[in-house]
C-alpha atoms as a PDB file:
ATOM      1  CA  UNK A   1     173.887  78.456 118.195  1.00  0.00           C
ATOM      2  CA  UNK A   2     171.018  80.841 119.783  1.00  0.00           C
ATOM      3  CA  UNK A   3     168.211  80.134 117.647  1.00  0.00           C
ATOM      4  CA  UNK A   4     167.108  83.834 118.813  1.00  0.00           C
ATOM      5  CA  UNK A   5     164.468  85.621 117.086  1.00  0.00           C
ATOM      6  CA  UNK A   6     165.204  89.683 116.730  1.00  0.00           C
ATOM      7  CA  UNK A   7     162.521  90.510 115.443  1.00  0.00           C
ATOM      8  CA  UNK A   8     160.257  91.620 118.431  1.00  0.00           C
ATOM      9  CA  UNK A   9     161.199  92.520 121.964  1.00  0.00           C
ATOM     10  CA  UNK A  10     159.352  89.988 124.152  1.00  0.00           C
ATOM     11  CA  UNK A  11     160.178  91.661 127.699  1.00  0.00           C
ATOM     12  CA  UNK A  12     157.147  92.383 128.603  1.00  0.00           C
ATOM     13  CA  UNK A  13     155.322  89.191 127.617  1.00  0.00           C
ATOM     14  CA  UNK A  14     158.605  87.350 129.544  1.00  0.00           C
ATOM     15  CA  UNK A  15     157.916  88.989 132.595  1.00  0.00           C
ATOM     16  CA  UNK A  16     154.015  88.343 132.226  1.00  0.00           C
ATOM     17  CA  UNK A  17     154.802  84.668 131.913  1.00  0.00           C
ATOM     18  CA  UNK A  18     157.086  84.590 134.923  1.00  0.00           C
ATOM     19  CA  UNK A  19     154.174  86.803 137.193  1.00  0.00           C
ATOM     20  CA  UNK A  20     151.925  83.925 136.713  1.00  0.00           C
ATOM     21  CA  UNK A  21     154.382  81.291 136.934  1.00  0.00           C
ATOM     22  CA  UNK A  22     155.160  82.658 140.639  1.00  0.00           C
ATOM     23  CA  UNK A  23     151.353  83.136 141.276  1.00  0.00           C
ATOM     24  CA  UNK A  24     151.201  79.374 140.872  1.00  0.00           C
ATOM     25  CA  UNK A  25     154.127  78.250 142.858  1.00  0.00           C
ATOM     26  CA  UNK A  26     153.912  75.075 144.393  1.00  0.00           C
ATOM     27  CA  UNK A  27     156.386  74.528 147.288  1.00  0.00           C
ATOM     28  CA  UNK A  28     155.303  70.778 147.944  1.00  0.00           C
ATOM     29  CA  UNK A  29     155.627  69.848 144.413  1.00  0.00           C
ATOM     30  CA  UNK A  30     158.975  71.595 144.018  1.00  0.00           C
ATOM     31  CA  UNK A  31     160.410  69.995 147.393  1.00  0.00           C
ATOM     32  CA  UNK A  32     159.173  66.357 145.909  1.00  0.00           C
ATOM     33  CA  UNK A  33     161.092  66.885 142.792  1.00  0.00           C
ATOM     34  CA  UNK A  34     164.273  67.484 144.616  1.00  0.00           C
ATOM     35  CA  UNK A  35     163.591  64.372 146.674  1.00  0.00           C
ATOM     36  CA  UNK A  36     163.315  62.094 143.549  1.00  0.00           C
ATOM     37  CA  UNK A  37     167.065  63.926 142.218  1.00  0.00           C
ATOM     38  CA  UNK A  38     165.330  65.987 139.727  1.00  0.00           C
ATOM     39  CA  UNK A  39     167.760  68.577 140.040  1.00  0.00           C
ATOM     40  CA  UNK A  40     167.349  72.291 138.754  1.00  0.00           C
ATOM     41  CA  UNK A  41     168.723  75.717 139.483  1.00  0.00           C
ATOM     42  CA  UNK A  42     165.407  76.851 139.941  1.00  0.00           C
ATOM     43  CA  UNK A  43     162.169  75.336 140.021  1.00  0.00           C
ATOM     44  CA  UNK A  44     159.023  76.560 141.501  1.00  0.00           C
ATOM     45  CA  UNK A  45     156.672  73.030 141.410  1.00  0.00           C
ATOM     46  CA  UNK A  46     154.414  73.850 138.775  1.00  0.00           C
ATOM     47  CA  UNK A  47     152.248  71.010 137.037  1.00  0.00           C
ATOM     48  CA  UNK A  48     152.711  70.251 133.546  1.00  0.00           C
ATOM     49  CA  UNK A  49     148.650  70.813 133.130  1.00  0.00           C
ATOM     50  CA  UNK A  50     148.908  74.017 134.900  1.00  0.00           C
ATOM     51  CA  UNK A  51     152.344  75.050 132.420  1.00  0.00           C
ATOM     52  CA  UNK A  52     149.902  74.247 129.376  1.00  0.00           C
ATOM     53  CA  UNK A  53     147.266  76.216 130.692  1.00  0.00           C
ATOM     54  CA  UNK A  54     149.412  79.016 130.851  1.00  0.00           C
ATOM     55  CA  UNK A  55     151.129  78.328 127.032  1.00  0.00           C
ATOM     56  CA  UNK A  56     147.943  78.466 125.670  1.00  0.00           C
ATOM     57  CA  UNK A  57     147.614  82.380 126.329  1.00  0.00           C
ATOM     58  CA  UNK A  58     151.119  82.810 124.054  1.00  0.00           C
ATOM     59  CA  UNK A  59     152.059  81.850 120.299  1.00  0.00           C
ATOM     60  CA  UNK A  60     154.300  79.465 118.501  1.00  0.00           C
ATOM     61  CA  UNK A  61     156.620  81.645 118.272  1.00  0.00           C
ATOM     62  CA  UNK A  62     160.536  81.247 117.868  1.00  0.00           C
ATOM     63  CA  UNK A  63     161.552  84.330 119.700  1.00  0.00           C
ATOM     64  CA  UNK A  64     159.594  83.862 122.468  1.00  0.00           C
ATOM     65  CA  UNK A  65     160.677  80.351 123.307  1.00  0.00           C
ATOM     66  CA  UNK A  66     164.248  80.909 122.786  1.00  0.00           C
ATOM     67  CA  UNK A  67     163.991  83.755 125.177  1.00  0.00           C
ATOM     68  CA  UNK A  68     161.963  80.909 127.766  1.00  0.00           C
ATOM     69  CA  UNK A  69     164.299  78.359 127.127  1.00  0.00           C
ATOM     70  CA  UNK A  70     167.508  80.512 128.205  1.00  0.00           C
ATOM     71  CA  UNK A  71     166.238  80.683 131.216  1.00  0.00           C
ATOM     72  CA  UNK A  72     166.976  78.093 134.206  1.00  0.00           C
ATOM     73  CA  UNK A  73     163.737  78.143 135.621  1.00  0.00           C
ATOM     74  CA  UNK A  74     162.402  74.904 135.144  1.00  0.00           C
ATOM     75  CA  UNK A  75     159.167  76.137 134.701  1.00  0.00           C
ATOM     76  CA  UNK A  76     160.076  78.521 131.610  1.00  0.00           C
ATOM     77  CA  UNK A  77     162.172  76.250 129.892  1.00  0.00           C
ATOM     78  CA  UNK A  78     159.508  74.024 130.041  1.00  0.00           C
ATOM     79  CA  UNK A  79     156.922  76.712 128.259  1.00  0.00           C
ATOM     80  CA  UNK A  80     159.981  77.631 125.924  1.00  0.00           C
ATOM     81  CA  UNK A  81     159.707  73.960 124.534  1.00  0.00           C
ATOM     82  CA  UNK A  82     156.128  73.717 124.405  1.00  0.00           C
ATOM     83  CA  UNK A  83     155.538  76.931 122.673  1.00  0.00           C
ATOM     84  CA  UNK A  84     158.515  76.623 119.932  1.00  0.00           C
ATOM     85  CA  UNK A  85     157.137  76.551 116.949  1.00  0.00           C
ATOM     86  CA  UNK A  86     157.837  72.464 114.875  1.00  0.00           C
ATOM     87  CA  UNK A  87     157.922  74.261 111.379  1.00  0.00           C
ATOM     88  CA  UNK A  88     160.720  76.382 112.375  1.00  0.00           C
ATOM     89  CA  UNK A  89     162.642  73.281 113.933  1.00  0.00           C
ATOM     90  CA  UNK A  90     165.614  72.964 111.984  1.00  0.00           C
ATOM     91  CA  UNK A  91     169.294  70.599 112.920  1.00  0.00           C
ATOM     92  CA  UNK A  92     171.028  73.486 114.338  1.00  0.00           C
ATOM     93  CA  UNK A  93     167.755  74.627 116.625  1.00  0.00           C
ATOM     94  CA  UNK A  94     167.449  71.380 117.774  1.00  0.00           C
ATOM     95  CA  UNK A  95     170.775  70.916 119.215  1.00  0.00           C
ATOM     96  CA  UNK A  96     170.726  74.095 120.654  1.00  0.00           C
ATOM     97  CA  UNK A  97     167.253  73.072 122.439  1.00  0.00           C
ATOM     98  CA  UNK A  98     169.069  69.748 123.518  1.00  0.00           C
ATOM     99  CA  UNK A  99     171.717  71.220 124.753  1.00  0.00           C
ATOM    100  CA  UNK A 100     169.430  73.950 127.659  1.00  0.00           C
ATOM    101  CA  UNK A 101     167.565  70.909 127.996  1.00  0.00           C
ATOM    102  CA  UNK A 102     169.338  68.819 130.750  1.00  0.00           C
ATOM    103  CA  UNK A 103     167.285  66.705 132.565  1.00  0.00           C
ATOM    104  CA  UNK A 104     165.181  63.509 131.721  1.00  0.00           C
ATOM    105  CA  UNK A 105     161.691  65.631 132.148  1.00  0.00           C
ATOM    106  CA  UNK A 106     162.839  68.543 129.879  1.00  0.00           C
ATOM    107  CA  UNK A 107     164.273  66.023 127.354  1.00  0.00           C
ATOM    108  CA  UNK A 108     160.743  63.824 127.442  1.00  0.00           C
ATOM    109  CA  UNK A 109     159.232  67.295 126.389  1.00  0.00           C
ATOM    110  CA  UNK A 110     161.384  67.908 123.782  1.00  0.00           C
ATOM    111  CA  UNK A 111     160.506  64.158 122.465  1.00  0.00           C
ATOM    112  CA  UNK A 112     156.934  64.739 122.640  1.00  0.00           C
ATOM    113  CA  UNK A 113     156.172  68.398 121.626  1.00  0.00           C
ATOM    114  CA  UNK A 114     159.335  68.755 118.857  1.00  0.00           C
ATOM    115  CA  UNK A 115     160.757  65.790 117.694  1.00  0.00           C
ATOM    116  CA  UNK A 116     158.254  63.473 116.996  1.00  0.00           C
ATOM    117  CA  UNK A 117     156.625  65.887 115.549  1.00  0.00           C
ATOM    118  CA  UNK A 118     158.520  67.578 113.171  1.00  0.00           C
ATOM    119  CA  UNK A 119     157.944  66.803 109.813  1.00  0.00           C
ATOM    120  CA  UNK A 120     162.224  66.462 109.058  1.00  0.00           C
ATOM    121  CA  UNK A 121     161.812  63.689 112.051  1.00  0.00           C
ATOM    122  CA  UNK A 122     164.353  61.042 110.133  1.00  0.00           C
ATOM    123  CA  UNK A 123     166.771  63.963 109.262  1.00  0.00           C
ATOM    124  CA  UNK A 124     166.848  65.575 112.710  1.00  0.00           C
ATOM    125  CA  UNK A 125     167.410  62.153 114.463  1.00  0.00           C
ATOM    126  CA  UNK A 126     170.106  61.816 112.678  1.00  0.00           C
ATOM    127  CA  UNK A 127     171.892  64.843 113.895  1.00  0.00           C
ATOM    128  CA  UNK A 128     171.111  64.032 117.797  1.00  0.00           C
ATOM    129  CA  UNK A 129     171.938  60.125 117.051  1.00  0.00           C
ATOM    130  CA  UNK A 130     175.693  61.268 115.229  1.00  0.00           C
ATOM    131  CA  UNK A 131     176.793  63.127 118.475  1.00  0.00           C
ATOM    132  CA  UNK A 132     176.873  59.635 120.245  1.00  0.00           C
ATOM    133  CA  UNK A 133     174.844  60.857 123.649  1.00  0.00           C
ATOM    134  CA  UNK A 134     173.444  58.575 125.779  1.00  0.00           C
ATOM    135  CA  UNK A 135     171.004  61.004 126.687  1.00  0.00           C
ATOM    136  CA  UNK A 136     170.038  62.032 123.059  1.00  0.00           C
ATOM    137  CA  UNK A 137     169.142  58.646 121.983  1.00  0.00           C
ATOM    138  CA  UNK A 138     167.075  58.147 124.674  1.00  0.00           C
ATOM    139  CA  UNK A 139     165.889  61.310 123.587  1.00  0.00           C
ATOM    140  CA  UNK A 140     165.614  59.859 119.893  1.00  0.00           C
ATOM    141  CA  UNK A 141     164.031  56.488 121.380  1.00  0.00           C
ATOM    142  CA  UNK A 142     160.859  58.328 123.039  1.00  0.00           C
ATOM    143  CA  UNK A 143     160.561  60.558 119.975  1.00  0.00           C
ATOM    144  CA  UNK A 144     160.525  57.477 117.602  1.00  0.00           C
ATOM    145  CA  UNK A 145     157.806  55.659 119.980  1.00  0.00           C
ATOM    146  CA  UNK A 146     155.507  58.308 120.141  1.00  0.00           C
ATOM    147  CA  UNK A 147     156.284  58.186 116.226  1.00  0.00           C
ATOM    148  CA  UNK A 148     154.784  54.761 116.225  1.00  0.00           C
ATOM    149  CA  UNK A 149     152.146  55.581 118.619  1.00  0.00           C
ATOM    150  CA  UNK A 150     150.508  57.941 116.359  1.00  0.00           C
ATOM    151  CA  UNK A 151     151.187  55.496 113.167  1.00  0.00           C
ATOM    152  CA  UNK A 152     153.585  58.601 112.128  1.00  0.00           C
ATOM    153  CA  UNK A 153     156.270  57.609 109.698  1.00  0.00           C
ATOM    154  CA  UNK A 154     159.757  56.309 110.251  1.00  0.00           C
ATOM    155  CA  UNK A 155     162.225  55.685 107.873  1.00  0.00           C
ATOM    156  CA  UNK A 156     164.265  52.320 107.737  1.00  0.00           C
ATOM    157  CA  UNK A 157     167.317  53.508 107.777  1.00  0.00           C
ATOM    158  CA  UNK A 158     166.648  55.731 111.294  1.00  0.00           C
ATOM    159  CA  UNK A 159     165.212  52.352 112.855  1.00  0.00           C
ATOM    160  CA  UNK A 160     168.420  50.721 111.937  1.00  0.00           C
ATOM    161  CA  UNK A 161     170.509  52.977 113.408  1.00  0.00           C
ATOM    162  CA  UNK A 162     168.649  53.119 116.236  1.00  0.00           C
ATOM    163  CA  UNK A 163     168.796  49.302 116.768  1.00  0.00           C
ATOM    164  CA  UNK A 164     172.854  48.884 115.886  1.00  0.00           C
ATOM    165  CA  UNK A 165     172.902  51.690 119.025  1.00  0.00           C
ATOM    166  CA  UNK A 166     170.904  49.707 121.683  1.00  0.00           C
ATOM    167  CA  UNK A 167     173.720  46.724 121.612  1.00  0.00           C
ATOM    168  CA  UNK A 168     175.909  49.127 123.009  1.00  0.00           C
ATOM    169  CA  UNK A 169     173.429  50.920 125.074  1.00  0.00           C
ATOM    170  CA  UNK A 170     171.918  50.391 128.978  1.00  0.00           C
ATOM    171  CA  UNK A 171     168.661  49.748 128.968  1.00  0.00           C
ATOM    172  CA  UNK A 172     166.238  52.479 130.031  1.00  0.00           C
ATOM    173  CA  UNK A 173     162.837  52.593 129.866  1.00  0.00           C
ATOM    174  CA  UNK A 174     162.464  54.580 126.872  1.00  0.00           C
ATOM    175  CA  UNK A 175     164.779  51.655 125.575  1.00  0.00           C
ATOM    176  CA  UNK A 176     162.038  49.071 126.693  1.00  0.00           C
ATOM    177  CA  UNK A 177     159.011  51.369 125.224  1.00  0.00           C
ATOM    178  CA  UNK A 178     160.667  51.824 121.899  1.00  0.00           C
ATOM    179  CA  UNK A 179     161.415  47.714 121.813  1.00  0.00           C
ATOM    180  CA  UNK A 180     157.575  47.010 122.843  1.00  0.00           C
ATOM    181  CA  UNK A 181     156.328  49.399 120.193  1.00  0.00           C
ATOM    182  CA  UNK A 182     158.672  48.147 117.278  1.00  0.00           C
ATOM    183  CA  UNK A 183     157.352  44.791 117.354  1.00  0.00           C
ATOM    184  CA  UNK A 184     154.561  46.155 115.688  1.00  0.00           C
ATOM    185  CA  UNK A 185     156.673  47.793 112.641  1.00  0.00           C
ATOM    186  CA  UNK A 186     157.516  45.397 109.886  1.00  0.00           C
ATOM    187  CA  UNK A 187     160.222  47.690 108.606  1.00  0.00           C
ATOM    188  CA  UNK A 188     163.091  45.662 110.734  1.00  0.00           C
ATOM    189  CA  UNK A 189     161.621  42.795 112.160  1.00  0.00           C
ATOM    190  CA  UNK A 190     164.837  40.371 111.236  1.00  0.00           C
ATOM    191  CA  UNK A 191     166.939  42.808 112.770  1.00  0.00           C
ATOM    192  CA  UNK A 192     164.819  43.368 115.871  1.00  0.00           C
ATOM    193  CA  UNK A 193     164.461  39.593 115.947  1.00  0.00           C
ATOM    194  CA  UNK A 194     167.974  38.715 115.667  1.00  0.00           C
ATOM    195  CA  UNK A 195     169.048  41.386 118.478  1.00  0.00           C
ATOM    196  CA  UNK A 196     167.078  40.033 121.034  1.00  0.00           C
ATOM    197  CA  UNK A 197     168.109  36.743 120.323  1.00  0.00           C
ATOM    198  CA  UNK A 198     171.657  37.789 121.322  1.00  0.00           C
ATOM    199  CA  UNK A 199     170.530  39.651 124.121  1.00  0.00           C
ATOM    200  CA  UNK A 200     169.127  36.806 125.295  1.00  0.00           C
ATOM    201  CA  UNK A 201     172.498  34.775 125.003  1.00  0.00           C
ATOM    202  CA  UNK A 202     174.764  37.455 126.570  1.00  0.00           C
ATOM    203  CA  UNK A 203     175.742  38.205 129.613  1.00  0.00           C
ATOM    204  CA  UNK A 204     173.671  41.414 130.428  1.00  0.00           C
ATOM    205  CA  UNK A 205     170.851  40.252 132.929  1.00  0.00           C
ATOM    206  CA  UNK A 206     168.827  43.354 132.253  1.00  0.00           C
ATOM    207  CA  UNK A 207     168.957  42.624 128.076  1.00  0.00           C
ATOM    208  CA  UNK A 208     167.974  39.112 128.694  1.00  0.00           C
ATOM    209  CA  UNK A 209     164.573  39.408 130.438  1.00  0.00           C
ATOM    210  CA  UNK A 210     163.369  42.136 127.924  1.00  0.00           C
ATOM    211  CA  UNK A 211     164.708  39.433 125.434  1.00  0.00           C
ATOM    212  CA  UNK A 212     162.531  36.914 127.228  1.00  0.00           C
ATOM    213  CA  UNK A 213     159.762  39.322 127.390  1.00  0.00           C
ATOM    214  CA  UNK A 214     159.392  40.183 123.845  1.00  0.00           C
ATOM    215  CA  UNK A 215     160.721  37.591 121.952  1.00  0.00           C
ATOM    216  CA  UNK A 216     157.890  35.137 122.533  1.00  0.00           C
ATOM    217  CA  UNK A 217     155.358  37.725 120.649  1.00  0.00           C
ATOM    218  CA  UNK A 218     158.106  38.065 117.602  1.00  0.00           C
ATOM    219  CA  UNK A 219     157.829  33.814 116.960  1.00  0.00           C
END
């Protein structure tokens, strides 16, 4: 579902955006993100500093970030998260943001700027955690430590689900972030606890040295 915004034509401020997006092309940058398999149908190299430089001459605004984000330009999709408005966030918005959002940076922005900060965090989680993506819950994970970073609340229940998930889940490094920041959070420390202690008994080499790792700090 297009989240679109009908309201007011945004043409001109689109092609604005893009003008100044081109004026800041970076070819080096661009080629290095190829080279490291981030992988986009078009992307001009553009910083993340120099992309909120440029967001911070637009609003919040619904309309104008769906219009960004249905672009393939990395760069706009990129301002299309950033400027999209939290308090108009809702379940279907979200997935339709997840969805145009396909790689592991665009995803991490999506964590940062919407997610973890949306006041219906627990509820939206949820929805991305019940379609049973890999990529969502890491999506979820980063959300939920940035959560914890900012001593934002989580509800029990979503840190539960988000444990019973891991067991069947690689480990990434958003997995190993969201473990290292959960120690702190009282909320499921028996469960965290008794996870790790299987990790550390099964056959998974990666599980067992985060097991190793944290488990000493959780005696």
């Amino acid at each position: 579902m297009n989240p679109s915004n009908a309201s007011k034509d945004w043409t001109s401020t689109l092609k604005e955006i893009k003008q100044k997006v081109w004026h800041r092309m970076d070819g080096a940058t661009a080629a290095s993100l190829r080279e490291k398999g981030v992988r986009y149908a078009f992307a001009l190299g553009l910083s993340i500093p120099h992309l909120r430089e440029i967001a911070a001459d637009y609003p919040h605004d619904k309309g104008l970030a769906t219009a960004l984000l249905n672009h393939e330009m990395r760069e706009l999709k990129l301002l299309g998260v950033m400027l999209y408005p939290t308090t108009e966030l809702t379940k279907d918005s979200l997935l339709w943001i997840a969805e145009q959002c396909a790689t592991t940076e665009l995803r991490d922005h999506v964590a940062f700027h919407l997610l973890a900060e949306s006041k219906q965090f627990d509820d939206l989680a949820r929805v991305l955690l019940s379609k049973n993506s890999p990529e969502w819950l890491d999506l979820v994970l980063n959300a939920s430590s940035r959560r914890m970073i900012k001593k934002a609340p989580i509800q029990e229940a979503t840190l539960q689900n988000l444990l019973k998930r891991l067991n069947a889940a690689p480990v990434t490094s958003h997995v190993v972030h969201f473990l290292a920041h959960l120690e702190d959070n009282g909320l499921v420390y028996h469960e965290l606890q008794t996870m790790l202690h299987e990790w550390l008994l099964g056959s998974d080499h990666t599980k067992r040295e985060v097991a190793q790792t944290l488990l000493p700090d959780l005696m």
